[in-house]
PDB file of N, CA and C in Angstrom:
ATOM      1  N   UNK A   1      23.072  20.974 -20.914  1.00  0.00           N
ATOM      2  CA  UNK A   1      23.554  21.123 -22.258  1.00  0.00           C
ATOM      3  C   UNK A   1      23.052  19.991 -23.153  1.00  0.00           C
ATOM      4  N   UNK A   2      22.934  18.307 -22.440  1.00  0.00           N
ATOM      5  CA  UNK A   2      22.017  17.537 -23.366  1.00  0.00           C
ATOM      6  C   UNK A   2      20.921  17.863 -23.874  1.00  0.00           C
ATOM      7  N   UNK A   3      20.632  18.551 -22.747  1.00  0.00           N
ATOM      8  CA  UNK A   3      18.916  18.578 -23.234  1.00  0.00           C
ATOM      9  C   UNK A   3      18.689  19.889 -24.370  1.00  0.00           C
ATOM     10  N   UNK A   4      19.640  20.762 -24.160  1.00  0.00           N
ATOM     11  CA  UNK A   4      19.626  22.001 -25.550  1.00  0.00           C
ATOM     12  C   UNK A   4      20.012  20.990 -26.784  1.00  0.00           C
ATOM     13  N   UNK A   5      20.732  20.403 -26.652  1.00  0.00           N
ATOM     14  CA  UNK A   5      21.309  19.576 -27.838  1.00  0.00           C
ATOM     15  C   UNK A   5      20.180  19.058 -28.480  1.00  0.00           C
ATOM     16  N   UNK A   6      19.705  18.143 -27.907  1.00  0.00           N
ATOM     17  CA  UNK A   6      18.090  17.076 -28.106  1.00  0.00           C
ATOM     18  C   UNK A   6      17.580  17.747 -28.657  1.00  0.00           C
ATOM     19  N   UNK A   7      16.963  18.844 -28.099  1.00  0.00           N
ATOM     20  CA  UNK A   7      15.807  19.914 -28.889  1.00  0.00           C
ATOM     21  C   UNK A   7      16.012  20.913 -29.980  1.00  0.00           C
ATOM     22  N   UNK A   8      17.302  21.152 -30.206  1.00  0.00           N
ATOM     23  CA  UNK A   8      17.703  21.743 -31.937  1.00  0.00           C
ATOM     24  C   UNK A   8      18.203  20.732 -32.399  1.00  0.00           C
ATOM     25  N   UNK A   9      18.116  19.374 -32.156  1.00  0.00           N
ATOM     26  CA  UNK A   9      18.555  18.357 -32.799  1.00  0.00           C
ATOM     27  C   UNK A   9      16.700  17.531 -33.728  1.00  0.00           C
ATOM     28  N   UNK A  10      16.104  17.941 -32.279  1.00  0.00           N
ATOM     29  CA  UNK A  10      14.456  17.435 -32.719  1.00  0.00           C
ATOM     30  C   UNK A  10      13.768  18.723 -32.830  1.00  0.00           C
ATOM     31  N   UNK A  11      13.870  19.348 -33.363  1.00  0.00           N
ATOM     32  CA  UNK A  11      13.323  21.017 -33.589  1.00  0.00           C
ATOM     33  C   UNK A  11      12.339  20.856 -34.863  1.00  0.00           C
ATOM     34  N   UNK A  12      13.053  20.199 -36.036  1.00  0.00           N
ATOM     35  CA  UNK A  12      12.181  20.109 -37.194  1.00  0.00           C
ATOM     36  C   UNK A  12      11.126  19.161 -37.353  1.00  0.00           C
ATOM     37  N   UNK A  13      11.184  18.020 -36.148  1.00  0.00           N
ATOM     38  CA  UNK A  13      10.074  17.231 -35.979  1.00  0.00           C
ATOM     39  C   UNK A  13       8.413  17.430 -35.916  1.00  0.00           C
ATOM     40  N   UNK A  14       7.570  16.950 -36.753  1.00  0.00           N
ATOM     41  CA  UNK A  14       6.172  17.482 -36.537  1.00  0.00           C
ATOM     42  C   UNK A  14       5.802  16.707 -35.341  1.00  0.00           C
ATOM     43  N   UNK A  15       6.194  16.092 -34.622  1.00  0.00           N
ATOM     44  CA  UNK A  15       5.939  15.899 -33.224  1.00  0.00           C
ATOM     45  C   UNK A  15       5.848  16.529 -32.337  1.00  0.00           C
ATOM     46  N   UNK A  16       4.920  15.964 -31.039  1.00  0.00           N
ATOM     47  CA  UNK A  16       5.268  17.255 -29.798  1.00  0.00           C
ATOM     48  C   UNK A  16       6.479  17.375 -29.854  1.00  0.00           C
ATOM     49  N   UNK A  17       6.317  18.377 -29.109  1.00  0.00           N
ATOM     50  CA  UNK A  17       7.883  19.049 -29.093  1.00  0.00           C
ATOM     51  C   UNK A  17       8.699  18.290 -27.594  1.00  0.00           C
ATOM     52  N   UNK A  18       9.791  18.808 -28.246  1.00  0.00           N
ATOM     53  CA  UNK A  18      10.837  17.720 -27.068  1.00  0.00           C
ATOM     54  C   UNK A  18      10.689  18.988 -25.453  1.00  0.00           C
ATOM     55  N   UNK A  19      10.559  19.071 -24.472  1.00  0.00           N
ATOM     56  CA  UNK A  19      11.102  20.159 -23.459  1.00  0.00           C
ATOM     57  C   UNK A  19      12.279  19.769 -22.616  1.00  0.00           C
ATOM     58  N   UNK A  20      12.627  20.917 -22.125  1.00  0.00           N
ATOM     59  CA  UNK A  20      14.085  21.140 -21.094  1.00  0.00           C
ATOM     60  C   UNK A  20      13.448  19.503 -19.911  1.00  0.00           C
ATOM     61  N   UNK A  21      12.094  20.582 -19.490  1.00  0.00           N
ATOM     62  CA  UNK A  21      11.374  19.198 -18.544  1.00  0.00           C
ATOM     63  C   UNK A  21      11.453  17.937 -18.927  1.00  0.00           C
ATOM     64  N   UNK A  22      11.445  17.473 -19.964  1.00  0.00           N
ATOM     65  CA  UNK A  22      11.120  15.993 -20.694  1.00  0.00           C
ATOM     66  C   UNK A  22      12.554  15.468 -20.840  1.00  0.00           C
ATOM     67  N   UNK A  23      12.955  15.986 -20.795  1.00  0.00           N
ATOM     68  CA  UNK A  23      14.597  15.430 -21.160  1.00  0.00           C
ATOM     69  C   UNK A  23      15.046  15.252 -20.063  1.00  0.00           C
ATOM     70  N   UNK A  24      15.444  16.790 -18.832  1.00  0.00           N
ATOM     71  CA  UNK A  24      15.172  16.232 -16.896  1.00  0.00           C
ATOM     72  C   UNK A  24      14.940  15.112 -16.834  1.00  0.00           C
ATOM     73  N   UNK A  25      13.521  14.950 -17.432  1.00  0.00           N
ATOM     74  CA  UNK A  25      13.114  13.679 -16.493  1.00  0.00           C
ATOM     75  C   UNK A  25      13.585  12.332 -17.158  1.00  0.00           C
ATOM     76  N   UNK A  26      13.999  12.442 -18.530  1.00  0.00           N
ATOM     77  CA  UNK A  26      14.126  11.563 -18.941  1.00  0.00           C
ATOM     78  C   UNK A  26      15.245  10.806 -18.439  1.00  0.00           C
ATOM     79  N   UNK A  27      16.772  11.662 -18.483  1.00  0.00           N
ATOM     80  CA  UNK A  27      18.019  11.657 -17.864  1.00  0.00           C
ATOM     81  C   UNK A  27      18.087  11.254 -16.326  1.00  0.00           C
ATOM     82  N   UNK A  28      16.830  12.121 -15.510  1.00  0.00           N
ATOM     83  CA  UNK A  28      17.180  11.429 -14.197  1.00  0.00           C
ATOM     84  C   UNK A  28      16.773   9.912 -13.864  1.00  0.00           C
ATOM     85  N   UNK A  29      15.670   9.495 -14.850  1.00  0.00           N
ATOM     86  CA  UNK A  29      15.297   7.904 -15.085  1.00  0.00           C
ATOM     87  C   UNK A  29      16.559   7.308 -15.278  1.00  0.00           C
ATOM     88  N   UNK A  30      16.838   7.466 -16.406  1.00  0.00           N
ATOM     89  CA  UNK A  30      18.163   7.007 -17.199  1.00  0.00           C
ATOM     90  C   UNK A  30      19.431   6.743 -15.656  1.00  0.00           C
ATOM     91  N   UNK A  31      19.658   8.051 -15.039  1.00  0.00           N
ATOM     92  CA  UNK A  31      20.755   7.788 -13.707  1.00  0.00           C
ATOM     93  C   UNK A  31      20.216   7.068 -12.887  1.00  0.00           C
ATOM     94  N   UNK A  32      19.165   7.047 -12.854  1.00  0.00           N
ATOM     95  CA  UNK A  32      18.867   6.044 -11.251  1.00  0.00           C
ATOM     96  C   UNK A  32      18.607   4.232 -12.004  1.00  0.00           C
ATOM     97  N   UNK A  33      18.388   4.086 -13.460  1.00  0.00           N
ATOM     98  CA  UNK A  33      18.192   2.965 -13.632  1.00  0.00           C
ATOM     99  C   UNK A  33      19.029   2.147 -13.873  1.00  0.00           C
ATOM    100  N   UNK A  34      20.252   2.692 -14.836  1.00  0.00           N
ATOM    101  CA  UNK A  34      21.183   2.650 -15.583  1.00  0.00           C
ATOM    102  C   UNK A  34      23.015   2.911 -15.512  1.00  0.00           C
ATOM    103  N   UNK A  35      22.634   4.318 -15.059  1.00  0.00           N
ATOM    104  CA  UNK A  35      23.894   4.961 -14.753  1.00  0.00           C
ATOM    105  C   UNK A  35      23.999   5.943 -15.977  1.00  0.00           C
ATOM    106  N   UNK A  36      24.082   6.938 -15.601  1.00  0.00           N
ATOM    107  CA  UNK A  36      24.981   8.262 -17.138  1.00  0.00           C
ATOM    108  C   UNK A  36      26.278   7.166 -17.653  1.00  0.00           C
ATOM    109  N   UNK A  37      27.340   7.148 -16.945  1.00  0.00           N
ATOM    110  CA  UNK A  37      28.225   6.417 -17.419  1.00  0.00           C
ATOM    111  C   UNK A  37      27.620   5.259 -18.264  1.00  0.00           C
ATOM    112  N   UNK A  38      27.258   4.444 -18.119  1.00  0.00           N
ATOM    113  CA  UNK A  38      26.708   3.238 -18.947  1.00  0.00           C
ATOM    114  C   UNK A  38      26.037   3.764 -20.272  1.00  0.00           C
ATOM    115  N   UNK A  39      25.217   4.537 -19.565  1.00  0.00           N
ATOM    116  CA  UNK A  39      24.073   5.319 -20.833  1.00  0.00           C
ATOM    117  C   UNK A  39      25.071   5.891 -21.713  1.00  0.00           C
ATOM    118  N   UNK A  40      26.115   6.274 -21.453  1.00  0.00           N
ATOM    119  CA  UNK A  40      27.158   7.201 -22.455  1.00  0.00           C
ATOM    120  C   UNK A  40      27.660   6.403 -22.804  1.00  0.00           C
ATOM    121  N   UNK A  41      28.189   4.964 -22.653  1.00  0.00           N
ATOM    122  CA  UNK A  41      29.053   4.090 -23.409  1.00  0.00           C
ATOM    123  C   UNK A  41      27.890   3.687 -24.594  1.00  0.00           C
ATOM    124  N   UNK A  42      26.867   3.363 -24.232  1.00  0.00           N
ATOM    125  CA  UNK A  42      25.560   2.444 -24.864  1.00  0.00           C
ATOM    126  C   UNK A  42      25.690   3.941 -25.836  1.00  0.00           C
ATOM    127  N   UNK A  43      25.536   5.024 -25.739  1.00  0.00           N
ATOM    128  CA  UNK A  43      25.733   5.987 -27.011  1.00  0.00           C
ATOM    129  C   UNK A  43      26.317   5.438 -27.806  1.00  0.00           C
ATOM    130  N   UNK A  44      27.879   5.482 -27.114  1.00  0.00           N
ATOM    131  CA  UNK A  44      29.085   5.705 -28.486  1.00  0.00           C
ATOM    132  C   UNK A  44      28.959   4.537 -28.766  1.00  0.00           C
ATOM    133  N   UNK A  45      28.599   3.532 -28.143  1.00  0.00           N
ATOM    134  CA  UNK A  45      28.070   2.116 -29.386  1.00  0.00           C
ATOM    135  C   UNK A  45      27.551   2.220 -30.457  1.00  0.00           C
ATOM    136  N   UNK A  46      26.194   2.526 -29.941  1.00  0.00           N
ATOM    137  CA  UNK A  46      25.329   2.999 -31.145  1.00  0.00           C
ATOM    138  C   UNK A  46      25.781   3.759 -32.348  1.00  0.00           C
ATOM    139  N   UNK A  47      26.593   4.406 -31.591  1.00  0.00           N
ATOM    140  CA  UNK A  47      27.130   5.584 -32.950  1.00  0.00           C
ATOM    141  C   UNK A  47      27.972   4.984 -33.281  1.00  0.00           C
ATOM    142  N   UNK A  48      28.943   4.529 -33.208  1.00  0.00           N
ATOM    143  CA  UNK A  48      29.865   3.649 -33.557  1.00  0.00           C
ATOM    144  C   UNK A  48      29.525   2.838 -34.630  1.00  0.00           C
ATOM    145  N   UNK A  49      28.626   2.274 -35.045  1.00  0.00           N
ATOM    146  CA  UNK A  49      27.794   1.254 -35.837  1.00  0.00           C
ATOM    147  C   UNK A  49      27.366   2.142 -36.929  1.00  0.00           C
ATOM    148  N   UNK A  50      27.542   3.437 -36.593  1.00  0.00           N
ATOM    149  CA  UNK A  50      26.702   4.296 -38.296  1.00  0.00           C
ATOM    150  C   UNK A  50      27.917   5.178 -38.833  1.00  0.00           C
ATOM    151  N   UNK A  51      27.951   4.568 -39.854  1.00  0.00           N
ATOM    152  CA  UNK A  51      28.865   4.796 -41.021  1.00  0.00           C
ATOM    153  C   UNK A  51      29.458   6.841 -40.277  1.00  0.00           C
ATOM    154  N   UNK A  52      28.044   7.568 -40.664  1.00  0.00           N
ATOM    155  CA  UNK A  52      27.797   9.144 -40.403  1.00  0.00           C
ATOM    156  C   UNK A  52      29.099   9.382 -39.243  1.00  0.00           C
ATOM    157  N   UNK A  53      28.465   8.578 -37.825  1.00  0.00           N
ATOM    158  CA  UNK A  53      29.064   8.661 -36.948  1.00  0.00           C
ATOM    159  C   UNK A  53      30.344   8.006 -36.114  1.00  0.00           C
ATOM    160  N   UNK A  54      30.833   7.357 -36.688  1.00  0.00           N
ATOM    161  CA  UNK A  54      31.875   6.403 -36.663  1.00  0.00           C
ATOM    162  C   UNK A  54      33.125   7.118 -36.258  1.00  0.00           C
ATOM    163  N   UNK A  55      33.211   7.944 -37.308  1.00  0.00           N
ATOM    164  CA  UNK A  55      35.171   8.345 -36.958  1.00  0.00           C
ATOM    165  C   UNK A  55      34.655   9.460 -35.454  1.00  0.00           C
ATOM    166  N   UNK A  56      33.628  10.142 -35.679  1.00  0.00           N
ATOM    167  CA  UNK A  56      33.470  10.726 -34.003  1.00  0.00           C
ATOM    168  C   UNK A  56      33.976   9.784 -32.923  1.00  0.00           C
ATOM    169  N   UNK A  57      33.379   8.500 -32.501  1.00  0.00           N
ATOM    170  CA  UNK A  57      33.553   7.787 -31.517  1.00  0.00           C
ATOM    171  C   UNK A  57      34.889   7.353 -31.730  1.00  0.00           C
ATOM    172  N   UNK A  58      35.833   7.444 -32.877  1.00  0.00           N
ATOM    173  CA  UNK A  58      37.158   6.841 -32.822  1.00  0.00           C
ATOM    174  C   UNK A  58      37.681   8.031 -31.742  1.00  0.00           C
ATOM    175  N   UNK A  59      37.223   9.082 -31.884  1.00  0.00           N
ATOM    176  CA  UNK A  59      38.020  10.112 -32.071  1.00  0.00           C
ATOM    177  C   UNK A  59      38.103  10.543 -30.400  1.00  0.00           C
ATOM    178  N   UNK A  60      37.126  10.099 -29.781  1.00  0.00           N
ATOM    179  CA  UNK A  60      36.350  10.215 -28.694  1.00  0.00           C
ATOM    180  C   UNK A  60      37.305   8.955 -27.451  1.00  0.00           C
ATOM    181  N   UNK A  61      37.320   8.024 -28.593  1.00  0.00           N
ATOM    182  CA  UNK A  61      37.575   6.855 -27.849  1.00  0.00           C
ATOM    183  C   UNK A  61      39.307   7.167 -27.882  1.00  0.00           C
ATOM    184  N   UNK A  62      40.176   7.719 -28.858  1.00  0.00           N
ATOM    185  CA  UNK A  62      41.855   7.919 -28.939  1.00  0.00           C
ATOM    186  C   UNK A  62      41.981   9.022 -27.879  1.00  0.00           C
ATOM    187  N   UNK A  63      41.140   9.728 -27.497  1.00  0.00           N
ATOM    188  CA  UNK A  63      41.181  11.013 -26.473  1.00  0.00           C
ATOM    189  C   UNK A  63      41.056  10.281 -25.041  1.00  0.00           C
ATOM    190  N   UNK A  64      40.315   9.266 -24.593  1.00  0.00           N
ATOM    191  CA  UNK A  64      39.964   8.577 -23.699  1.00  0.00           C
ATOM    192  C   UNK A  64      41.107   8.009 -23.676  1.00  0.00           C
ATOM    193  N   UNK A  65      42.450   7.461 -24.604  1.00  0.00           N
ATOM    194  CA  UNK A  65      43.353   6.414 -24.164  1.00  0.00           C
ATOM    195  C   UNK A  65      44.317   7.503 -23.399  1.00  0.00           C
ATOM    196  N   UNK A  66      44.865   8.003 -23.350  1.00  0.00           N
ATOM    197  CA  UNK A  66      46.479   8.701 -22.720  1.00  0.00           C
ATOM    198  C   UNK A  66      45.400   8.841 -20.978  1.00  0.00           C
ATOM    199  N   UNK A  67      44.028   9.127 -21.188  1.00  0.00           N
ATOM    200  CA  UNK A  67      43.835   9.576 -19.432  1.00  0.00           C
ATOM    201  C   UNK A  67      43.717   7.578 -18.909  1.00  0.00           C
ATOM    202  N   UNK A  68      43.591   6.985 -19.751  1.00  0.00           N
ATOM    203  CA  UNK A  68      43.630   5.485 -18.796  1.00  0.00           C
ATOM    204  C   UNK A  68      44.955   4.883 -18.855  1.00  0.00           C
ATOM    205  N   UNK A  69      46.112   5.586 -19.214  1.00  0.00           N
ATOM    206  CA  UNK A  69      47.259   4.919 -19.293  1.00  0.00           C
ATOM    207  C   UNK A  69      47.580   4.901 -17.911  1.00  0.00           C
TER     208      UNK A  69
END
């Protein structure tokens, strides 16, 4: 489902185009170097920091509190 996301997200780009494959591989780099978990916090950082995306990660992050109580 990331990788559908990525590519109607980079669809209007005059760049090569993004593929299902390229994203695979990109993600399984990402788990063996990193961790998904890590890689997903290092997201909502990022987003966190842009005005656009901000109240998402609040929103993300108040949903995350009642399962760590």
């Amino acid at each position: 489902m990331i990788g559908e996301v990525l590519i109607a997200a980079t669809s209007h780009l005059k760049k090569q185009a993004i593929t299902i494959n390229n994203i695979d591989e990109a993600l399984d780099e990402i788990a063996e170097n990193i961790g998904l978990e890590e890689f997903g916090s290092d997201i909502l950082t990022e987003l966190g920091k842009r005005p656009m995306t901000r109240n998402l990660v609040e929103v993300v992050e108040a949903e995350e509190k009642p399962a760590e109580a």
